[in-house]
C-alpha atoms as a PDB file:
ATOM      1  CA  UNK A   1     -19.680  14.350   7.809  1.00  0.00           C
ATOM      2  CA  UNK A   2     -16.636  14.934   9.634  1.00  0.00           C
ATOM      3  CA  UNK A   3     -13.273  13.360  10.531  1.00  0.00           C
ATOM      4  CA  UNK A   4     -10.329  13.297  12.787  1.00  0.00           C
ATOM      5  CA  UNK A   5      -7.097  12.789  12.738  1.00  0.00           C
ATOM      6  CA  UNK A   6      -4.111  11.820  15.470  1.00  0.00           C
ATOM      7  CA  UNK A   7      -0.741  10.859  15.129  1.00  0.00           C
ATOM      8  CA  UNK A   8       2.225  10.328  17.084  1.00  0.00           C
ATOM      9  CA  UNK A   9       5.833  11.364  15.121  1.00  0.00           C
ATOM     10  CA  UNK A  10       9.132  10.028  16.119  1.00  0.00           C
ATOM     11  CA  UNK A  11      12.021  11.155  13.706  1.00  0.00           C
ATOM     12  CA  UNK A  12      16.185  10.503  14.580  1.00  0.00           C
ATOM     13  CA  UNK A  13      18.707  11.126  12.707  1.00  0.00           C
ATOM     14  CA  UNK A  14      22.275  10.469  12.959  1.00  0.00           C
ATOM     15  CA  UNK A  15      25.590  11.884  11.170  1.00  0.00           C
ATOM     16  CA  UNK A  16      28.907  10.406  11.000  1.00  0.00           C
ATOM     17  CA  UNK A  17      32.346  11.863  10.449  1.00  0.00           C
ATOM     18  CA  UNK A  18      33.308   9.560   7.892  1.00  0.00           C
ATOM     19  CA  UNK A  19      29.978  10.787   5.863  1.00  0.00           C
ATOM     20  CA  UNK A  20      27.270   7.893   6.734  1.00  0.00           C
ATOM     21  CA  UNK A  21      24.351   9.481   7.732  1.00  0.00           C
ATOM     22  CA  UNK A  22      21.373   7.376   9.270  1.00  0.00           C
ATOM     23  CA  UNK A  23      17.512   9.245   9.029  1.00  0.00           C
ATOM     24  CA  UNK A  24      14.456   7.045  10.403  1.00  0.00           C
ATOM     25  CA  UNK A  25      10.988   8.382  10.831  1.00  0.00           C
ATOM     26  CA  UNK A  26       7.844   6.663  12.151  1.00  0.00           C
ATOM     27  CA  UNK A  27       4.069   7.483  12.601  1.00  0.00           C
ATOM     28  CA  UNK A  28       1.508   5.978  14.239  1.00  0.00           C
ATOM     29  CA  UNK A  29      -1.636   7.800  13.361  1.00  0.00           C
ATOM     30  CA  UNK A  30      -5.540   6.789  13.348  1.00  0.00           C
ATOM     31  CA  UNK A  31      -8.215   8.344  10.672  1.00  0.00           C
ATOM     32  CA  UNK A  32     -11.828   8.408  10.834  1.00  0.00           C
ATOM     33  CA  UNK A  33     -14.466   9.545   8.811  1.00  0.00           C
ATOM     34  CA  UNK A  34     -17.482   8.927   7.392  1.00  0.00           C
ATOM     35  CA  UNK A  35     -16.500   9.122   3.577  1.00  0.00           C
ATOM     36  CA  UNK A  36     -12.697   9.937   2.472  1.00  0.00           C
ATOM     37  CA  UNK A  37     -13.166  11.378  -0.760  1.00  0.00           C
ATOM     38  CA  UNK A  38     -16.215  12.855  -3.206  1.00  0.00           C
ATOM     39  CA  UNK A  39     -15.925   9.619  -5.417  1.00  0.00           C
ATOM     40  CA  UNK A  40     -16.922   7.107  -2.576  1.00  0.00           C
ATOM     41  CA  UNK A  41     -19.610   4.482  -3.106  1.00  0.00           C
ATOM     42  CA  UNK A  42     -22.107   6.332  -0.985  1.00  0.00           C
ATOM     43  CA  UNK A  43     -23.505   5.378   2.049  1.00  0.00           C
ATOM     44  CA  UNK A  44     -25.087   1.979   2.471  1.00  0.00           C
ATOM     45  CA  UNK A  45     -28.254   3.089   4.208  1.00  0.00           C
ATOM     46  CA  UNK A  46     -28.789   7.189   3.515  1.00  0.00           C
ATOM     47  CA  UNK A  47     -30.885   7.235   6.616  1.00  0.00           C
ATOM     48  CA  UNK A  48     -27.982   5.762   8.836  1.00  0.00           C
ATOM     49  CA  UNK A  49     -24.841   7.488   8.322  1.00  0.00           C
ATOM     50  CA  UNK A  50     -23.272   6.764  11.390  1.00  0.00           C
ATOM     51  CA  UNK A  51     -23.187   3.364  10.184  1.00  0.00           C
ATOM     52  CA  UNK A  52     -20.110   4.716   7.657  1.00  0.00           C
ATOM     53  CA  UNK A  53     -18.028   5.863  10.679  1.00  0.00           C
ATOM     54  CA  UNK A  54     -14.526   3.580  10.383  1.00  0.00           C
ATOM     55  CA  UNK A  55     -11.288   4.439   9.542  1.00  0.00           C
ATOM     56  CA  UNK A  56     -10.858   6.078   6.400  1.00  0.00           C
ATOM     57  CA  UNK A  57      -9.659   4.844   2.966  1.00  0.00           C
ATOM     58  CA  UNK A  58      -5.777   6.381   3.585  1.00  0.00           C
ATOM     59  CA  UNK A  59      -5.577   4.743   7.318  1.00  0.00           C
ATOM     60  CA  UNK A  60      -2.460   3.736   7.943  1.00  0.00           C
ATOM     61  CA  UNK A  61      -1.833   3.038  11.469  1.00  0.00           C
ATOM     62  CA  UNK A  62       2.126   1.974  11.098  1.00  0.00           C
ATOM     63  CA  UNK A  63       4.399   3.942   8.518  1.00  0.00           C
ATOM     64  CA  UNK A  64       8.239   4.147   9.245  1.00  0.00           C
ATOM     65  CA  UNK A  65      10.674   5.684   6.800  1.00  0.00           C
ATOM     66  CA  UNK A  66      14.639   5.002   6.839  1.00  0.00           C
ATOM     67  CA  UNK A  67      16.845   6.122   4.417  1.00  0.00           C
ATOM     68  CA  UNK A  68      20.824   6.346   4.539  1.00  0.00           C
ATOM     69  CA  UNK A  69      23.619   7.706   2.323  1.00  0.00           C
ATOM     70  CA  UNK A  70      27.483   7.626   2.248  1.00  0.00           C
ATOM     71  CA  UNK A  71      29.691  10.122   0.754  1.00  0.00           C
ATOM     72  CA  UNK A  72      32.353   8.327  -0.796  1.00  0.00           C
ATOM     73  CA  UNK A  73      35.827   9.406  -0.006  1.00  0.00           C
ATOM     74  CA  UNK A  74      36.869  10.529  -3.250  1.00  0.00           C
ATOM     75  CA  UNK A  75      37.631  14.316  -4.463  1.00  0.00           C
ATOM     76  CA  UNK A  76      38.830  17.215  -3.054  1.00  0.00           C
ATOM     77  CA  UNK A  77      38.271  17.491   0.640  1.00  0.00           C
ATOM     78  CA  UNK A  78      37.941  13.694   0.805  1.00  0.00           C
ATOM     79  CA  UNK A  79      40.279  10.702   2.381  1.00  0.00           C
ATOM     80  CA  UNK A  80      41.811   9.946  -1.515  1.00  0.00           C
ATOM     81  CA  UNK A  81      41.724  11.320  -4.818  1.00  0.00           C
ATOM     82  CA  UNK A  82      41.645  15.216  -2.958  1.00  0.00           C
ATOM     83  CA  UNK A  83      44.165  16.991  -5.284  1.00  0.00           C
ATOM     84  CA  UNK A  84      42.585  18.787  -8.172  1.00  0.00           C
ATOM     85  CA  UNK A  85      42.540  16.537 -10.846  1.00  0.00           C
ATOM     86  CA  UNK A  86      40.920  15.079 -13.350  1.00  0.00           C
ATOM     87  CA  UNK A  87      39.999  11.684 -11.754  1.00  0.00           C
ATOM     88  CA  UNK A  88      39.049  13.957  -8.663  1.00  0.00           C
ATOM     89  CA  UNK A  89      36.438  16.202 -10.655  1.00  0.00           C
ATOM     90  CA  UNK A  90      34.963  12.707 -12.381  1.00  0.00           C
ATOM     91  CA  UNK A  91      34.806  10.392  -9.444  1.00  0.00           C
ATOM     92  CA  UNK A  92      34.791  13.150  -6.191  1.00  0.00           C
ATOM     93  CA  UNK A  93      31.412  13.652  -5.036  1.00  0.00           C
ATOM     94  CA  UNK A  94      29.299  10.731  -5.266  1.00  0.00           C
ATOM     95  CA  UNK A  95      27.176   9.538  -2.763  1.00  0.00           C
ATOM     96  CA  UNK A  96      25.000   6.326  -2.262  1.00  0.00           C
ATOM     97  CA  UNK A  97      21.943   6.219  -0.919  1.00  0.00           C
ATOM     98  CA  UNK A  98      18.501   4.220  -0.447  1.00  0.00           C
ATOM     99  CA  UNK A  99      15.395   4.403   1.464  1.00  0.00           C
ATOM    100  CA  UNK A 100      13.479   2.299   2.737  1.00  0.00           C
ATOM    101  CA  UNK A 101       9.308   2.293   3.369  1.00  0.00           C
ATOM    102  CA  UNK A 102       7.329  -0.310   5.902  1.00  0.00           C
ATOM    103  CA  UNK A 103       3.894   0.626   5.776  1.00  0.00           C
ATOM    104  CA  UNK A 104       0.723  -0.995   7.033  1.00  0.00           C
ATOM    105  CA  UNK A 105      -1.791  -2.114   4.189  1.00  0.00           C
ATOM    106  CA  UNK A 106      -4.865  -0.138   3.583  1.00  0.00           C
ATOM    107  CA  UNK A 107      -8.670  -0.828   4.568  1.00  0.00           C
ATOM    108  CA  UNK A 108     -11.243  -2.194   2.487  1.00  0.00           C
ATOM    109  CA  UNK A 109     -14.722  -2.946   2.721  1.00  0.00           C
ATOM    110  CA  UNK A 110     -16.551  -6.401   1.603  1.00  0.00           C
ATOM    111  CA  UNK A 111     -19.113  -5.766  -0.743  1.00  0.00           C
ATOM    112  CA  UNK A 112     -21.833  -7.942  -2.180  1.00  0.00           C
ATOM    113  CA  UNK A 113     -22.450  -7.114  -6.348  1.00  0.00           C
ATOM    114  CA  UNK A 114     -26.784  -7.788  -5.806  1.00  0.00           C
ATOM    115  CA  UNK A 115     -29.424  -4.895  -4.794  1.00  0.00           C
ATOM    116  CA  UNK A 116     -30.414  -7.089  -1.871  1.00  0.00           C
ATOM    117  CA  UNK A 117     -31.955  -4.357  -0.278  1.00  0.00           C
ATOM    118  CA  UNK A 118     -33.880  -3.431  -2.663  1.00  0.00           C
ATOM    119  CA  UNK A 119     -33.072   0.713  -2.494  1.00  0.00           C
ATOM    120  CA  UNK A 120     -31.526   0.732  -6.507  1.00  0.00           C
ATOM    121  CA  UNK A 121     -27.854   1.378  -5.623  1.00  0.00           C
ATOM    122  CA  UNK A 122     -25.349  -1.463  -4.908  1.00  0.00           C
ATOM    123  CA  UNK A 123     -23.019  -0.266  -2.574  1.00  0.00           C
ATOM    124  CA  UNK A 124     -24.577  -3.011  -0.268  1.00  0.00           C
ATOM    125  CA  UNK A 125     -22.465  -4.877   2.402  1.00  0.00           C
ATOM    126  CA  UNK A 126     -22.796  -8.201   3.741  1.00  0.00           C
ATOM    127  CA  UNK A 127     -24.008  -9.631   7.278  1.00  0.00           C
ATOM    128  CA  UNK A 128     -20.379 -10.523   9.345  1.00  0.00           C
ATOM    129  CA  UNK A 129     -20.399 -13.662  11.579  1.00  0.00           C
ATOM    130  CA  UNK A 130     -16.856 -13.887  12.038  1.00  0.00           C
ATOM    131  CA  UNK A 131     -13.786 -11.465  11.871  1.00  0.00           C
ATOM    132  CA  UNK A 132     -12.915 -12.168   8.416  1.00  0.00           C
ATOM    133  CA  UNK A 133      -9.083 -12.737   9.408  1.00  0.00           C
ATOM    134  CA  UNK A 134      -6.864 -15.935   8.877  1.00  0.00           C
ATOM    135  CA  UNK A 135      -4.261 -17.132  10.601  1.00  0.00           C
ATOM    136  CA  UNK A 136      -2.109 -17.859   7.707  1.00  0.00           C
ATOM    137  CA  UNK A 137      -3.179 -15.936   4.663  1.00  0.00           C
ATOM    138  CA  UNK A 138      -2.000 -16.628   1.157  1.00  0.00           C
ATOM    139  CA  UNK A 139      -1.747 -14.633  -1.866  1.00  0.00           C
ATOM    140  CA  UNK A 140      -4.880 -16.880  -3.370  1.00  0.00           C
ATOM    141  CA  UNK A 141      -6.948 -16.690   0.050  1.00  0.00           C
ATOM    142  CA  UNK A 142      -5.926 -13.445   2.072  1.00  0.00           C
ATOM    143  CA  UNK A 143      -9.238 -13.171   4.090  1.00  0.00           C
ATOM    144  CA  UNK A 144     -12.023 -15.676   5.061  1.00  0.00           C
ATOM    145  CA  UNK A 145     -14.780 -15.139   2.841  1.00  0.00           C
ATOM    146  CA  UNK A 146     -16.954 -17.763   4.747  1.00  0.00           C
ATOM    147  CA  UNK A 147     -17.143 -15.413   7.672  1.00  0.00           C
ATOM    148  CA  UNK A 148     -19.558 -13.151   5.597  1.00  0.00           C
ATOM    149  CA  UNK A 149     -22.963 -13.736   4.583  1.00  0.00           C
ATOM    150  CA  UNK A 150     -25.706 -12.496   2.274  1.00  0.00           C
ATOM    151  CA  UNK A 151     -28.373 -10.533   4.427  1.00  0.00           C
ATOM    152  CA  UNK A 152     -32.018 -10.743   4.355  1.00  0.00           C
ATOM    153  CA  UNK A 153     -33.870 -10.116   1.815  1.00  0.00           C
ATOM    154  CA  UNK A 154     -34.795  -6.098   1.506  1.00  0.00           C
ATOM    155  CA  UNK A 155     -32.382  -5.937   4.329  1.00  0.00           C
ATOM    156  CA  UNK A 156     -29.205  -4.090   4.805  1.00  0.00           C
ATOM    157  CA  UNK A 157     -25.754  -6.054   5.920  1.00  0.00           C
ATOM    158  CA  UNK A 158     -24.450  -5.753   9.649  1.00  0.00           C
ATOM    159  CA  UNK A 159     -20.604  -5.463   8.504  1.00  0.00           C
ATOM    160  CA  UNK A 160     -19.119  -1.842   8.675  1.00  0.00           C
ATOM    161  CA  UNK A 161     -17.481   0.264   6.069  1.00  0.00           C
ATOM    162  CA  UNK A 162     -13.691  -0.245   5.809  1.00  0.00           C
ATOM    163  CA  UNK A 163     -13.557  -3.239   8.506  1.00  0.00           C
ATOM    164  CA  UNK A 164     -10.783  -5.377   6.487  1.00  0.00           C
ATOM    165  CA  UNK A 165      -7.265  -4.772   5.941  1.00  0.00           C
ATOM    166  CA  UNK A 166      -5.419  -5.349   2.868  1.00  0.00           C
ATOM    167  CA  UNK A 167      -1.650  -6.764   3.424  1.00  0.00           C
ATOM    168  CA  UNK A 168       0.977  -4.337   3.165  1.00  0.00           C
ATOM    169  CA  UNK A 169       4.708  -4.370   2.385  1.00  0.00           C
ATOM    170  CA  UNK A 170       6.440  -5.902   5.582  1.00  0.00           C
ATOM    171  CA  UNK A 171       9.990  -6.084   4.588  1.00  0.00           C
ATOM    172  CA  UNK A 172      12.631  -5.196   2.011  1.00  0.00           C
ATOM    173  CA  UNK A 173      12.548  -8.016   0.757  1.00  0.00           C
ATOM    174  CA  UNK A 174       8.853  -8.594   0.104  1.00  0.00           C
ATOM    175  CA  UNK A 175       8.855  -5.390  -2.099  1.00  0.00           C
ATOM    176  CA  UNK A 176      12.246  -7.129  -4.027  1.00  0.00           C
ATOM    177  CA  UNK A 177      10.398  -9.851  -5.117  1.00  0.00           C
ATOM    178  CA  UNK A 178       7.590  -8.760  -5.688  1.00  0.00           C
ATOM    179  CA  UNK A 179       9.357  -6.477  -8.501  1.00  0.00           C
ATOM    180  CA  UNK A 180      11.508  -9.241  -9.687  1.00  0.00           C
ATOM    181  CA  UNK A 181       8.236 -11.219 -10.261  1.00  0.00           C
ATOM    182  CA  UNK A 182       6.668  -8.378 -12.347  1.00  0.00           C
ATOM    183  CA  UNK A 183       9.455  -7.938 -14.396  1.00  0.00           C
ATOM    184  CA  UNK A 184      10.700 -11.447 -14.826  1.00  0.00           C
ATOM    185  CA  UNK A 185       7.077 -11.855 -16.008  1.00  0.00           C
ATOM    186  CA  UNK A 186       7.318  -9.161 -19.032  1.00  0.00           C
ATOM    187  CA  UNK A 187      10.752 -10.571 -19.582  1.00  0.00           C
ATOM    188  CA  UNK A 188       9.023 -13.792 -20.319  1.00  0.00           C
ATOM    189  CA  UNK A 189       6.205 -12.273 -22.136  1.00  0.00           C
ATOM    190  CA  UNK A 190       8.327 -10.957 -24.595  1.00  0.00           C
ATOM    191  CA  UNK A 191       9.120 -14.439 -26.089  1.00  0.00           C
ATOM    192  CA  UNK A 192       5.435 -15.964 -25.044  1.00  0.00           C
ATOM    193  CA  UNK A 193       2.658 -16.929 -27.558  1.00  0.00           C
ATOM    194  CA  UNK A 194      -0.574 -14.847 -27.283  1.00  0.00           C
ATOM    195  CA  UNK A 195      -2.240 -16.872 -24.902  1.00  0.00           C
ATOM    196  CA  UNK A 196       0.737 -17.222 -22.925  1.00  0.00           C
ATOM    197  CA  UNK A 197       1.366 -13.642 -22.782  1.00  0.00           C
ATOM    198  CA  UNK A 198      -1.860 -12.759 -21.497  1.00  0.00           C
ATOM    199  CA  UNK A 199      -1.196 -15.398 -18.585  1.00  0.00           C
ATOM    200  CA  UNK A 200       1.867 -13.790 -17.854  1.00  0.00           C
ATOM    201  CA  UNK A 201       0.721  -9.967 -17.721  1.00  0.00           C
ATOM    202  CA  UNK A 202      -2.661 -10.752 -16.067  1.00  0.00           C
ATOM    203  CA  UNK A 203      -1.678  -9.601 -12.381  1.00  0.00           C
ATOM    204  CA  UNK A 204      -3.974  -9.582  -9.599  1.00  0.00           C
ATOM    205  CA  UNK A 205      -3.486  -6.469  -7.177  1.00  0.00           C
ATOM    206  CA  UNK A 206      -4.405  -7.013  -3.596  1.00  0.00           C
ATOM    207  CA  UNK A 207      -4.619  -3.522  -1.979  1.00  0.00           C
ATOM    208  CA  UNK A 208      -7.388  -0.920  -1.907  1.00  0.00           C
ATOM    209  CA  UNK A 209      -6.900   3.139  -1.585  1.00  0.00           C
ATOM    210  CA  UNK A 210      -3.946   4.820  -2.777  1.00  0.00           C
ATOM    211  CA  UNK A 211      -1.597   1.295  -2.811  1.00  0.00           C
ATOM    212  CA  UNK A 212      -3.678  -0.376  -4.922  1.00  0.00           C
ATOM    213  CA  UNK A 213      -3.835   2.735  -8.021  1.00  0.00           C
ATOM    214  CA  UNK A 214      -0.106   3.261  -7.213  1.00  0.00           C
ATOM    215  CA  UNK A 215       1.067   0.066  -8.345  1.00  0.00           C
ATOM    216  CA  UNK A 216      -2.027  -0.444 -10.921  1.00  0.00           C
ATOM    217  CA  UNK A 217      -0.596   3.183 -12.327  1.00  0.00           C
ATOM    218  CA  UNK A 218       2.945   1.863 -12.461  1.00  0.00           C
ATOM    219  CA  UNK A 219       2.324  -1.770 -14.314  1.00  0.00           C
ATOM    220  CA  UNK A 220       0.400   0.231 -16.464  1.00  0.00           C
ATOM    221  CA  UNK A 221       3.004   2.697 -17.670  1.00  0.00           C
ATOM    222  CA  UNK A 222       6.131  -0.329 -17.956  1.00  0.00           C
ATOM    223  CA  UNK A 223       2.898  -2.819 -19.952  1.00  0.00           C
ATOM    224  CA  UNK A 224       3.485  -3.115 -23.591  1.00  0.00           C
END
């Protein structure tokens, strides 16, 4: 197979004398490929592989970046505290900082769990007869699974590899609570019987590709 990559890059940054310094960066890119990695499913139909050209796994069509610090003005060659010192060495030279990361969600690809088609692997997709997408998606019902069918028997599914998007991180405040949530729920766990524990550290991950095992890898490491 092959693939292809373009992107557009934008990046502006601005200083300030007073030591507040603004960076932003933004891409808007498009992958395609017929498989993104060697641990893929596999092809759906060996004998049809353009059938698996889509975006790939890591498409992310929208990332921007922003990130800003601010030297406080304490220490030597700052507005107070700049006479050596003592209370100059401990509090001169601190800076605060954050950084902030909007990024589109990653694709996925419906998949039935049956051998319709009768060829012994089940990396089988379903027939599409709608786009899949709903106007107001929920955390319990994020795409329309009505819109997809099961295909004929010993037949292989019309709907393309990767044609779904997971929902990504829109906001600063999305990713807040969703981290207060997580922990609040170990917090609560902690105090929990054992069937209420397993309720409250049973998580469900939307996401696919790299979001999805980022956050799986990092609940796993914080889980008791």
């Amino acid at each position: 197979g092959n693939s292809i990559y373009n992107a557009l890059q934008v990046k502006a940054e601005k200083r300030y004398s007073s030591g507040l310094t603004f960076l932003a960066s933004y891409t808007w890119s498009k992958s395609l490929d017929e498989s993104s990695s060697d641990v893929d499913n596999g092809p759906q139909n060996n004998k049809n592989l353009r059938a698996e050209r889509a975006v790939s796994d890591f498409d992310y069509p929208h990332v921007l970046v922003a990130s800003g610090t601010y030297s406080l003005p304490f220490g030597v060659g700052r507005r107070f505290l700049n006479a050596p010192g003592i209370a100059s060495h401990i509090l001169g030279g601190w800076e605060l900082g954050g950084i902030l990361t909007l990024r589109s969600g990653p694709p996925f690809t419906p998949m039935i769990s049956t051998d319709n088609a009768g060829t012994g692997t089940y990396t089988l997709r379903p027939d599409r007869i709608g786009s899949g997408k709903l106007d107001n998606p929920t955390s319990d019902k994020w795409f329309n699974a009505a819109d997809f069918t099961m295909p004929a028997l010993y037949t292989f599914g019309n709907s393309g590899r990767n044609i779904l998007r997971a929902p990504g991180l829109k906001n600063l405040d999305d990713a807040n609570a969703l981290r207060s949530q997580i922990f609040s729920s170990f917090e609560k766990a902690e105090h929990a019987t054992d069937a209420e524990r397993k309720k409250l550290l049973t998580f469900v991950i939307i996401g696919g590709g790299p979001t999805c095992v980022e956050l799986a890898g990092a609940i796993a490491e914080i889980a008791p």
